[in-house]
Protein backbone atom coordinates (compact mmCIF):
# COMPACT_ATOMS: atom_id res chain seq x y z
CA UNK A 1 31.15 -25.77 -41.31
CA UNK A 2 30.33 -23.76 -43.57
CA UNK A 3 32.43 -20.47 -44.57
CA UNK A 4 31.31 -17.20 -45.00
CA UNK A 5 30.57 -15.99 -48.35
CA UNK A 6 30.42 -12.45 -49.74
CA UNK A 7 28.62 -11.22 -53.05
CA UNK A 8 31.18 -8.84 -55.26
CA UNK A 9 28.51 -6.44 -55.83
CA UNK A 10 27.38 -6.30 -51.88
CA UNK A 11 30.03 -3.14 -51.94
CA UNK A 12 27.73 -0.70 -53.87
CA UNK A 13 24.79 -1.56 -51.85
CA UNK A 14 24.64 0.88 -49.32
CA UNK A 15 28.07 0.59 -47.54
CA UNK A 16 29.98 3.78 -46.80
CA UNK A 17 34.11 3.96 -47.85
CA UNK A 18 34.94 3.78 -44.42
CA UNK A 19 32.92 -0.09 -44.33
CA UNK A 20 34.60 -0.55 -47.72
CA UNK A 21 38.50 0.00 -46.72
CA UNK A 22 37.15 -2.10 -43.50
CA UNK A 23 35.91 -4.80 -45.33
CA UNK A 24 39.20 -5.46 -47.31
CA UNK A 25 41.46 -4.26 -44.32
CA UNK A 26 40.07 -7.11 -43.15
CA UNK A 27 41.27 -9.34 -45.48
CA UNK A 28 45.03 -8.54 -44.58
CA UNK A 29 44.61 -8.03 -40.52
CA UNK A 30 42.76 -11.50 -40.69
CA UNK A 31 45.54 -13.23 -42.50
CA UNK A 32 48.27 -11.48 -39.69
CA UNK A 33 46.37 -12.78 -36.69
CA UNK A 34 43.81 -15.53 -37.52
CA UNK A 35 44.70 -19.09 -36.85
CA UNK A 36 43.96 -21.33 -39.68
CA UNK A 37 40.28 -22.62 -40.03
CA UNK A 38 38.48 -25.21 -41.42
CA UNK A 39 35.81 -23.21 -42.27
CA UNK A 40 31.73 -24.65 -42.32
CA UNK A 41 29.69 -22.72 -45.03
CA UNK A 42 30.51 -20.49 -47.68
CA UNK A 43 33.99 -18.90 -47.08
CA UNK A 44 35.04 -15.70 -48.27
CA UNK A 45 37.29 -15.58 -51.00
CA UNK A 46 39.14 -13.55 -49.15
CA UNK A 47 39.64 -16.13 -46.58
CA UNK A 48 40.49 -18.66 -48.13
CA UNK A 49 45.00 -18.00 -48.00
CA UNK A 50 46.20 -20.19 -45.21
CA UNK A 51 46.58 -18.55 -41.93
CA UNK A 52 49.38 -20.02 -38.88
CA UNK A 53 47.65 -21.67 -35.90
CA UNK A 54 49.48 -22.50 -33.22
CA UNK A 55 48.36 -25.89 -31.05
CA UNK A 56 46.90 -25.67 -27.63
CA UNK A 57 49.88 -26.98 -25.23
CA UNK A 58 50.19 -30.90 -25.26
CA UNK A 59 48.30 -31.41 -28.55
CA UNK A 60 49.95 -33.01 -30.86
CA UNK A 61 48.79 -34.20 -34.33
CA UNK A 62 48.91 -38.07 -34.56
CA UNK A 63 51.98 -39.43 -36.30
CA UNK A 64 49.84 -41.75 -39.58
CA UNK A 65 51.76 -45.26 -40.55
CA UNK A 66 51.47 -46.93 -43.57
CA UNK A 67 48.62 -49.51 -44.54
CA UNK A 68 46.82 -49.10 -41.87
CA UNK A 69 43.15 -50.26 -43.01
CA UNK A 70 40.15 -48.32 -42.11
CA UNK A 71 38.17 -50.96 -41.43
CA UNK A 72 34.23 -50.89 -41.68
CA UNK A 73 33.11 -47.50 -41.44
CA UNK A 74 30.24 -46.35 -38.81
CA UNK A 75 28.52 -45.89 -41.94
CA UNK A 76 29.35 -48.33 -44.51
CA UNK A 77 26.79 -47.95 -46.98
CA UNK A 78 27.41 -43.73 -47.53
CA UNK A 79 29.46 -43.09 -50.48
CA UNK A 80 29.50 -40.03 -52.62
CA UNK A 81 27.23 -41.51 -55.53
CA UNK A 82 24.02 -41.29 -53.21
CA UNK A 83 24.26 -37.52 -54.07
CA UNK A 84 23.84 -35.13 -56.98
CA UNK A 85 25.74 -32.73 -56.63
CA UNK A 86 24.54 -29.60 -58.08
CA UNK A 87 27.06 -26.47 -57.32
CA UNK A 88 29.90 -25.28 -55.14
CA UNK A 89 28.79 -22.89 -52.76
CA UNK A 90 32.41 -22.70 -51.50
CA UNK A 91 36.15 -22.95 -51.45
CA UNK A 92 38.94 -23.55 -48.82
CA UNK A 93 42.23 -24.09 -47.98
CA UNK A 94 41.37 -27.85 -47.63
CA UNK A 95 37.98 -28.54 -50.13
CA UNK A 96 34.84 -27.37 -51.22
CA UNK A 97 31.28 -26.98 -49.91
CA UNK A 98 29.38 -28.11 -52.52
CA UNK A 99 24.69 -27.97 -52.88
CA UNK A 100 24.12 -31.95 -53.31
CA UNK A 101 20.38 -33.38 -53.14
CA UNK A 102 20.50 -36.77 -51.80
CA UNK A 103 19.01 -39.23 -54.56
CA UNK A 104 17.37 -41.64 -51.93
CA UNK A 105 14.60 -38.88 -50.88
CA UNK A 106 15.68 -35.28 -52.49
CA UNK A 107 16.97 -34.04 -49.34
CA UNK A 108 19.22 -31.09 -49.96
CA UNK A 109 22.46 -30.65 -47.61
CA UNK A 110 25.37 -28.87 -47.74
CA UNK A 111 28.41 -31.47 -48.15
CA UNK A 112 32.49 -30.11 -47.07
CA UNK A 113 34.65 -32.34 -49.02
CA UNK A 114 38.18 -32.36 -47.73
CA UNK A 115 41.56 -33.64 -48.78
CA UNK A 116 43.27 -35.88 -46.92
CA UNK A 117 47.05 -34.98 -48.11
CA UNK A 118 46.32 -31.81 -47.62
CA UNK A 119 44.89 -31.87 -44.16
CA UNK A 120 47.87 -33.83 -43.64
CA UNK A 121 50.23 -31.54 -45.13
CA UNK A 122 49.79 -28.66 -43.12
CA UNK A 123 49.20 -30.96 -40.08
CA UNK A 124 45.47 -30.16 -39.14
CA UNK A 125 44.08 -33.71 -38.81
CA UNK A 126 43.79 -33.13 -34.96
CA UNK A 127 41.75 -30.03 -35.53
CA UNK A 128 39.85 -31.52 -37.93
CA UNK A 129 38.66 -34.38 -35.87
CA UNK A 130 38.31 -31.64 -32.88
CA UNK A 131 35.79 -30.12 -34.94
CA UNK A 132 34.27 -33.04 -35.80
CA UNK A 133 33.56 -33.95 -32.16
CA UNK A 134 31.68 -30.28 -31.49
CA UNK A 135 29.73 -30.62 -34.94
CA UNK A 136 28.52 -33.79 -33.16
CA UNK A 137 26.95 -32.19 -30.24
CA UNK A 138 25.61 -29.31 -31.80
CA UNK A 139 22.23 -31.47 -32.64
CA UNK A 140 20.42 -30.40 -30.33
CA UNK A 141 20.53 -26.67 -30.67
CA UNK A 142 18.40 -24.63 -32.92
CA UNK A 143 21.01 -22.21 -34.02
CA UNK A 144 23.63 -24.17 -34.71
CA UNK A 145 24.51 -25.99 -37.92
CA UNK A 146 24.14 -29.76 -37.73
CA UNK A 147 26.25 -32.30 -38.76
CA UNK A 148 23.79 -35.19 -40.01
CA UNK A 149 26.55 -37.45 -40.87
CA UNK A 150 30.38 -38.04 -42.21
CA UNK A 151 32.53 -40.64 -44.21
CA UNK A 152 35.44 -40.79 -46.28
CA UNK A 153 37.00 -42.02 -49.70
CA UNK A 154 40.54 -43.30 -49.48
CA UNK A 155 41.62 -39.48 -50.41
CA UNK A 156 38.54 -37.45 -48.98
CA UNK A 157 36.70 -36.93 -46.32
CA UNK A 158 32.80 -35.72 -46.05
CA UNK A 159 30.48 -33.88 -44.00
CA UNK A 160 27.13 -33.81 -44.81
CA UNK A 161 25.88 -30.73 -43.11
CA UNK A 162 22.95 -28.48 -42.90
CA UNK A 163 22.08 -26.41 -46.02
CA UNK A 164 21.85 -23.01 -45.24
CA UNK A 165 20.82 -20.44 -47.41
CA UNK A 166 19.52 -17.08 -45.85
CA UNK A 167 22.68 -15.32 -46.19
CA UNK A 168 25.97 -14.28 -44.03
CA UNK A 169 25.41 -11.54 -41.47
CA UNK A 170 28.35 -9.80 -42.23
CA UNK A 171 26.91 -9.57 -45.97
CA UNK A 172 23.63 -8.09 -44.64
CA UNK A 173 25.04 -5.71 -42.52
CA UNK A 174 27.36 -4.44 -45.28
CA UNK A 175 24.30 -3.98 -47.07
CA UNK A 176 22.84 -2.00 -44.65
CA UNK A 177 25.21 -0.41 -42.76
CA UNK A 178 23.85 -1.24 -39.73
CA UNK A 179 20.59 -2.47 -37.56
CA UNK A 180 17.79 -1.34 -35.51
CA UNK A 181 18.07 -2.05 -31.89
CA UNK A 182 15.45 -4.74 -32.13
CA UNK A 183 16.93 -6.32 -34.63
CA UNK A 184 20.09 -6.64 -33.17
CA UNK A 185 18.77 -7.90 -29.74
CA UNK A 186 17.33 -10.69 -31.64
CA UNK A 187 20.39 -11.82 -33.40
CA UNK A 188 22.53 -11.31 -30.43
CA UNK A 189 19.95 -13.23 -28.23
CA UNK A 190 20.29 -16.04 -30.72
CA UNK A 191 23.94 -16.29 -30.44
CA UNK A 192 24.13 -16.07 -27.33
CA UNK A 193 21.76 -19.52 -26.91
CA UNK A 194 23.75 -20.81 -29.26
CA UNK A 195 27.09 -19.75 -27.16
CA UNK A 196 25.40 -20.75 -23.54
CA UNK A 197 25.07 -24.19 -25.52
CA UNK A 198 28.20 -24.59 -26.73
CA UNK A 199 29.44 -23.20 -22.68
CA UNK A 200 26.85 -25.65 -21.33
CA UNK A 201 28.94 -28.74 -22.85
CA UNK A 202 32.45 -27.13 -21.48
CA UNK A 203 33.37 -25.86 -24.65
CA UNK A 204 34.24 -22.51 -25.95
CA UNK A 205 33.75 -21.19 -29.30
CA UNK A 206 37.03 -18.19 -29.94
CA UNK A 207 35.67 -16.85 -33.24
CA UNK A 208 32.25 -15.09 -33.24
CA UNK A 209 32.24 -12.44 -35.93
CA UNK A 210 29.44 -11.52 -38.21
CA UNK A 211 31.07 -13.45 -40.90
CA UNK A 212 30.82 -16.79 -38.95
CA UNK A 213 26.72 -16.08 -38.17
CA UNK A 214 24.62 -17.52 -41.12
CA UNK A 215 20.62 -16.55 -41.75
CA UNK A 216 18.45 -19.54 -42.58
CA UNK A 217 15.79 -19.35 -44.98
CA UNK A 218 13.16 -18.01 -42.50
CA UNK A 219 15.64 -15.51 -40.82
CA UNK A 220 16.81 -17.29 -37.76
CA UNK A 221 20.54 -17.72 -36.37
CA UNK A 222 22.96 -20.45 -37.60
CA UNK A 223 26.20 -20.33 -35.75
CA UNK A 224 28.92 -21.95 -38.09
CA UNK A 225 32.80 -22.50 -38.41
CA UNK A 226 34.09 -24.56 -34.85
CA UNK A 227 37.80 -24.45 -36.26
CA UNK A 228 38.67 -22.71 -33.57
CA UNK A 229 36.69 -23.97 -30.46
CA UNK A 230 38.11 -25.55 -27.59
CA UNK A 231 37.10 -28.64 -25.71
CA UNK A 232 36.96 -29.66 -21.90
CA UNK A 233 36.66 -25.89 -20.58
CA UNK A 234 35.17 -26.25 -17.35
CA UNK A 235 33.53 -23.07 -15.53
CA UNK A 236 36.88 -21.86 -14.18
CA UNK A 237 39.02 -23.49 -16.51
CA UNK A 238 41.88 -21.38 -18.50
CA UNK A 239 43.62 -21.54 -22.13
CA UNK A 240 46.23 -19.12 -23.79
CA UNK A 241 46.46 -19.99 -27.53
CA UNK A 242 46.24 -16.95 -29.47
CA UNK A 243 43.62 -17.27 -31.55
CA UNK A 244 40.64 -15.11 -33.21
CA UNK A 245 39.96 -12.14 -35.74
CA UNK A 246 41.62 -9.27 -35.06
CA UNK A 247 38.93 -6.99 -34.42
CA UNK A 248 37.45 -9.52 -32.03
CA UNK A 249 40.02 -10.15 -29.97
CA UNK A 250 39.41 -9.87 -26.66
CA UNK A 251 42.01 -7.92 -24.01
CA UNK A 252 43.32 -11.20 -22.31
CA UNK A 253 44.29 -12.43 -25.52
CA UNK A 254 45.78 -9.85 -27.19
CA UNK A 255 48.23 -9.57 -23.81
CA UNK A 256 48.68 -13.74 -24.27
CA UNK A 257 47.51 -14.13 -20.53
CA UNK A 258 45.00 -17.54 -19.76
CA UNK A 259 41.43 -16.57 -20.57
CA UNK A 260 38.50 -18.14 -20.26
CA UNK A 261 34.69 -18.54 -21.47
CA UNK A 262 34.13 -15.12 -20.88
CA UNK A 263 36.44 -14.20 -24.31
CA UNK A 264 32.53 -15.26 -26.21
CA UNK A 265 31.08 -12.55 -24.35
CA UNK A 266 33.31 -10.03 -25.46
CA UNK A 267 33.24 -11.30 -28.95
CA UNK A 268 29.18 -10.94 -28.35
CA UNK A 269 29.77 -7.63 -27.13
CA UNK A 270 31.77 -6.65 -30.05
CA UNK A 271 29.31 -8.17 -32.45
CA UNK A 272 26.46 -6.47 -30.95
CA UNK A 273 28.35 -2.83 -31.28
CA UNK A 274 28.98 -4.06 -34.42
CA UNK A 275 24.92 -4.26 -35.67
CA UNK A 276 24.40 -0.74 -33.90
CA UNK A 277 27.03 1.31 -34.84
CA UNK A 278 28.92 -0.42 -38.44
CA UNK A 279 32.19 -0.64 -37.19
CA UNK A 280 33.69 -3.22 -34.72
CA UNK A 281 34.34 -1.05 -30.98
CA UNK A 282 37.69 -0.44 -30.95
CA UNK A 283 38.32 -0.45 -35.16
CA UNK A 284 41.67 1.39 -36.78
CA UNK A 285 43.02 1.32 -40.63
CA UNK A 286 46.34 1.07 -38.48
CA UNK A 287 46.42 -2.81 -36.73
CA UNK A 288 48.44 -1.81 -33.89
CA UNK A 289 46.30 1.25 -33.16
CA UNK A 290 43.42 -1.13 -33.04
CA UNK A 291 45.46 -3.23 -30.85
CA UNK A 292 46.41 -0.31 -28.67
CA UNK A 293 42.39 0.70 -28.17
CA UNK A 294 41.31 -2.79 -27.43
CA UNK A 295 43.67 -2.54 -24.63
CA UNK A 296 43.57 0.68 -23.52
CA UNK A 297 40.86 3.17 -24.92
CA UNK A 298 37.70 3.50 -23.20
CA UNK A 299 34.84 2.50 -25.22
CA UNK A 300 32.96 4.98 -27.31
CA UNK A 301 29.01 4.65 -27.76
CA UNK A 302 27.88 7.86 -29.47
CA UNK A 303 24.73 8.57 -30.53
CA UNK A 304 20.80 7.94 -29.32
CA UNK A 305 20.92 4.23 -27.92
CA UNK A 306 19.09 3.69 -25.29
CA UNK A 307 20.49 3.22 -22.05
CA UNK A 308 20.05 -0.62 -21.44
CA UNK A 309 21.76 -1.26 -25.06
CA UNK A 310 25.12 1.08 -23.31
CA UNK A 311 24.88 -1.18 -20.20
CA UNK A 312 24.96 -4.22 -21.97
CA UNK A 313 27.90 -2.84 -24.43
CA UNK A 314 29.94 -1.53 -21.29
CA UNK A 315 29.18 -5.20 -19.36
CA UNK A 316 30.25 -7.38 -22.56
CA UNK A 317 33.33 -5.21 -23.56
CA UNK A 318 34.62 -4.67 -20.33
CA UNK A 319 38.46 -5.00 -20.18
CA UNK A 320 38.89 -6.67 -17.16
CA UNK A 321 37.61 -10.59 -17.51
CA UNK A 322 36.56 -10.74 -14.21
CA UNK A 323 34.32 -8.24 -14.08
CA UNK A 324 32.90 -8.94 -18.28
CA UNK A 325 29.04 -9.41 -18.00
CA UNK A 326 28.71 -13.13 -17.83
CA UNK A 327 32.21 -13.86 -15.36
CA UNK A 328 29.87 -15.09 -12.54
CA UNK A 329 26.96 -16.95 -13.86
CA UNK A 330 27.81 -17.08 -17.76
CA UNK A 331 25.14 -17.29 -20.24
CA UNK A 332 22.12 -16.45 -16.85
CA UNK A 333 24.05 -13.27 -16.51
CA UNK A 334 23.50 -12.51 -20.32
CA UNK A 335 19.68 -13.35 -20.75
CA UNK A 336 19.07 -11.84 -17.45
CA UNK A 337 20.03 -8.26 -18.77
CA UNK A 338 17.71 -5.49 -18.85
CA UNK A 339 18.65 -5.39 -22.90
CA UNK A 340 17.25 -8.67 -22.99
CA UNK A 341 13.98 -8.13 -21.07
CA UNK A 342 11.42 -7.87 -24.26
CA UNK A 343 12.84 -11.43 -25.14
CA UNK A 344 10.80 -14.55 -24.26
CA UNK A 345 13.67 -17.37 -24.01
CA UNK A 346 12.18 -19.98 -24.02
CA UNK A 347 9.99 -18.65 -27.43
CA UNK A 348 13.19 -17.83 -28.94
CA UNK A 349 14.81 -20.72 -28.44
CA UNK A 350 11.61 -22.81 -29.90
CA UNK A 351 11.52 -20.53 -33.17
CA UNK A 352 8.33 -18.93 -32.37
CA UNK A 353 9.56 -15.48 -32.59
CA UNK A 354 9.06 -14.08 -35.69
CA UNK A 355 12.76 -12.95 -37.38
CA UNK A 356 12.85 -9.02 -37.90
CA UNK A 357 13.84 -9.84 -41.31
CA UNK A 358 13.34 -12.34 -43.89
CA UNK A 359 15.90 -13.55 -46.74
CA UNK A 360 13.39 -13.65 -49.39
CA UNK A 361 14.94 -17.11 -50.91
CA UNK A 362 12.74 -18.95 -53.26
CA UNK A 363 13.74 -22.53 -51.67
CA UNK A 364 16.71 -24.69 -52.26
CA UNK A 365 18.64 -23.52 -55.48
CA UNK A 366 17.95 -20.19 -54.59
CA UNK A 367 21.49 -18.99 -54.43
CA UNK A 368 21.02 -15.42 -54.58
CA UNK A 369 23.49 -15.18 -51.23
CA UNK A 370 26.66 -17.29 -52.46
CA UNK A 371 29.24 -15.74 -54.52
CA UNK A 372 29.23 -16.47 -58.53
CA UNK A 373 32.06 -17.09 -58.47
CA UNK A 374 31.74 -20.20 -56.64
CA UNK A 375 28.19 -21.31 -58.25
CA UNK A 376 29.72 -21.22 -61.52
CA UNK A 377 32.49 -23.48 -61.02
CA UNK A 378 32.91 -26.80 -62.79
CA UNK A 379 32.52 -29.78 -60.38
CA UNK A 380 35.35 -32.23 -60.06
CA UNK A 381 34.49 -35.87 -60.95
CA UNK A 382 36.71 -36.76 -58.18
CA UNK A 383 34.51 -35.23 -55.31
CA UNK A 384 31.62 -36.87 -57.35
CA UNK A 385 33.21 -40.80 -57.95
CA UNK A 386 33.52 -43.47 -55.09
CA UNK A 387 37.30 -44.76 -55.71
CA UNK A 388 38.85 -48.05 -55.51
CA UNK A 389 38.14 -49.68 -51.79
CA UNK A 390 41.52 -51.38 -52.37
CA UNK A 391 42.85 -47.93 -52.06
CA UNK A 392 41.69 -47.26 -48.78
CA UNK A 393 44.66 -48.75 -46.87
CA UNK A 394 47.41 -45.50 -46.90
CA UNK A 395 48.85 -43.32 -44.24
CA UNK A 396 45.86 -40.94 -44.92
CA UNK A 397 43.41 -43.25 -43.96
CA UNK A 398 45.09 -44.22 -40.93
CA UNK A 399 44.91 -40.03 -39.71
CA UNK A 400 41.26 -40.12 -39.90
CA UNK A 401 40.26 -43.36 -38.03
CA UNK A 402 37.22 -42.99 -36.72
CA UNK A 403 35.98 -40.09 -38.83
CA UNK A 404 33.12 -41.82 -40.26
CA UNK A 405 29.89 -41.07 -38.67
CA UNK A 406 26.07 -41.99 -38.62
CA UNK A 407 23.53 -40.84 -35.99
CA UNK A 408 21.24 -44.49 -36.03
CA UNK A 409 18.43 -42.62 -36.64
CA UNK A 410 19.42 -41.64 -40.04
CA UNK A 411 18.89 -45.19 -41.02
CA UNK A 412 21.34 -44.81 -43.94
């Protein structure tokens, strides 16, 4: 929900050439191989060029008519004149994330305003609304970013999200190359609650990178971007869209065979090496070489890790899905690991661990970790303004029914 953000100057702070040419290789392998996603925070300006995404079999965007009428919305009385909004924090293919403080009680939230003709125009409506739907469960999970509630405009739709400010992972760790062992067990731990969640409720996530894992204020987790998860995946139930980032991918999809949950717990895996080492595992200039040694090059762990972090790298990136750490018993195969064993779960998951590290941000408008370039942008009356209901009835509404949304506790 929100996209991942960079800082133009994070490249002289500590990172080696090698992380440099990675960082923008990215950029191009990403574009190659990445579905298109509607991205939840910040997003890289380097992410934000469209990228193909090809449909899960039998799901088919719905065909809008004309004048349809919305009707009342779940939440009639939200409109985007209840907020100030006070910067862009970031840009997409379809909107902006934009800083608003809501002038009822000063709460700040991050708010993804999207185009309707847009959305429309490159046919993502369905995706949209499938990300809606996880964004709606994710409530009730500590380190994952909450949707509090969504409308629309006759020509935009909102969601008013949690405002996260601690900082993208991706930017830390290019910042410092890489992370201690306990600091990495504590971020991974944290995903991986947040991915057990997500597996809990039969869905599976397809993306985890560090650019998709936001810090909060204090430090903690906050899983973002479900662009790419998939509904309705039961313990031993298959897909085959290829999907992902290309340095994540896991074996079974680069080969375009059915995979299954266990494609999060090689993305984990990879994630994890990641923190340790500064590279991704199997990482090559070259895209096909890369290809070539997620498929068939054994994985290299050099240097003085200790032996339960190898186990748990070997387990999560092994090539054979059947035999991946977490195949059997999913996420209690995970937090049952010997990596995991100074970890109290049930203190992590309540936020009574103390992060290893601590974004230093002065509160709200502290926007030391979002790009200038997006801070400093002009805001466009039209996000701001609450057009013409008359306008409401067009084939763009009609796409969206049933976007709007309002938990009844918000009491807005």
């Amino acid at each position: 929900m929100y996209m991942a953000w960079i800082d133009p100057s994070s490249t002289t702070l500590g990172r080696t050439k090698e992380l440099i040419k990675h960082g923008q290789e990215r950029i191009g392998q990403t574009i190659k191989a990445s579905s298109s996603r509607l991205c939840l925070y910040a997003e890289r300006v380097a992410f934000l060029m469209d990228h193909s995404r090809s449909p899960d079999k039998n799901t088919q965007p719905p065909t809008p008519t004309d004048n349809i009428n919305l009707g009342p919305s779940a939440n009639p009385n939200a409109k985007p004149t209840d907020f100030d909004f006070l910067k862009v924090i970031g840009k997409g293919s379809f909107g902006k994330v934009l800083l608003v403080k809501r002038k009822c009680d000063g709460t700040f939230y991050a708010v993804k305003v999207l185009h309707k003709k847009t959305i429309l125009k490159k046919k993502e409506q369905t995706h949209i609304m499938a990300e809606r739907n996880v964004l709606l469960k994710n409530v009730k999970h500590p380190f994952l970013v909450g949707l509090h509630y969504s409308f629309q405009t006759s020509e935009k739709l909102y969601f008013v999200l949690d405002y996260v400010n601690g900082g993208e992972l991706f930017f830390h760790l290019q910042r410092e190359r890489c992370f201690r062992e306990p600091r990495a067990r504590f971020y991974t731990a944290e995903v991986a609650s947040a991915i057990g969640y997500l597996h809990s409720l039969n869905i599976i996530y397809r993306d985890l990178k560090p650019e998709n894992i936001l810090l909060d204020c204090q430090g903690h987790v906050v899983l973002t971007d479900f662009g790419l998860c998939k509904e309705g995946m039961e313990q031993e139930e298959t897909t085959s869209t290829f999907c992902g980032t290309p340095e994540y991918l896991a074996p079974e999809v680069l080969k375009k065979q059915p995979y299954d949950r266990t494609v999060d717990w090689w993305c984990l895996g990879a994630v994890l090496y990641e923190m340790l080492f500064g590279l991704p595992p199997f990482y090559s200039r070259d895209v096909s070489q890369m290809y070539d040694n997620i498929l068939h090059k054994p994985l290299q762990i050099q240097g003085s890790k200790t032996v339960a972090a190898c186990d748990i790298l070997q387990g999560l990136l092994h090539k054979d899905q059947k035999r991946r750490l977490g195949a059997k018993s999913d996420f209690l195969e995970i937090k049952n690991h010997v990596f995991f064993s100074p970890i109290n779960w049930d203190d992590l998951y309540h936020k009574r661990i103390t992060p290893p590290f601590n974004p230093n941000v002065a509160g709200p408008a502290d926007l030391q970790h979002f790009d200038p370039e997006f801070t400093q942008e002009a805001i466009s009356t039209s996000i701001t303004h609450t057009p013409d209901i008359a306008a409401s009835t067009s084939s763009a509404s009609d796409a969206f029914l049933g976007f709007s949304y309002a938990p009844t506790e918000e009491g807005i």
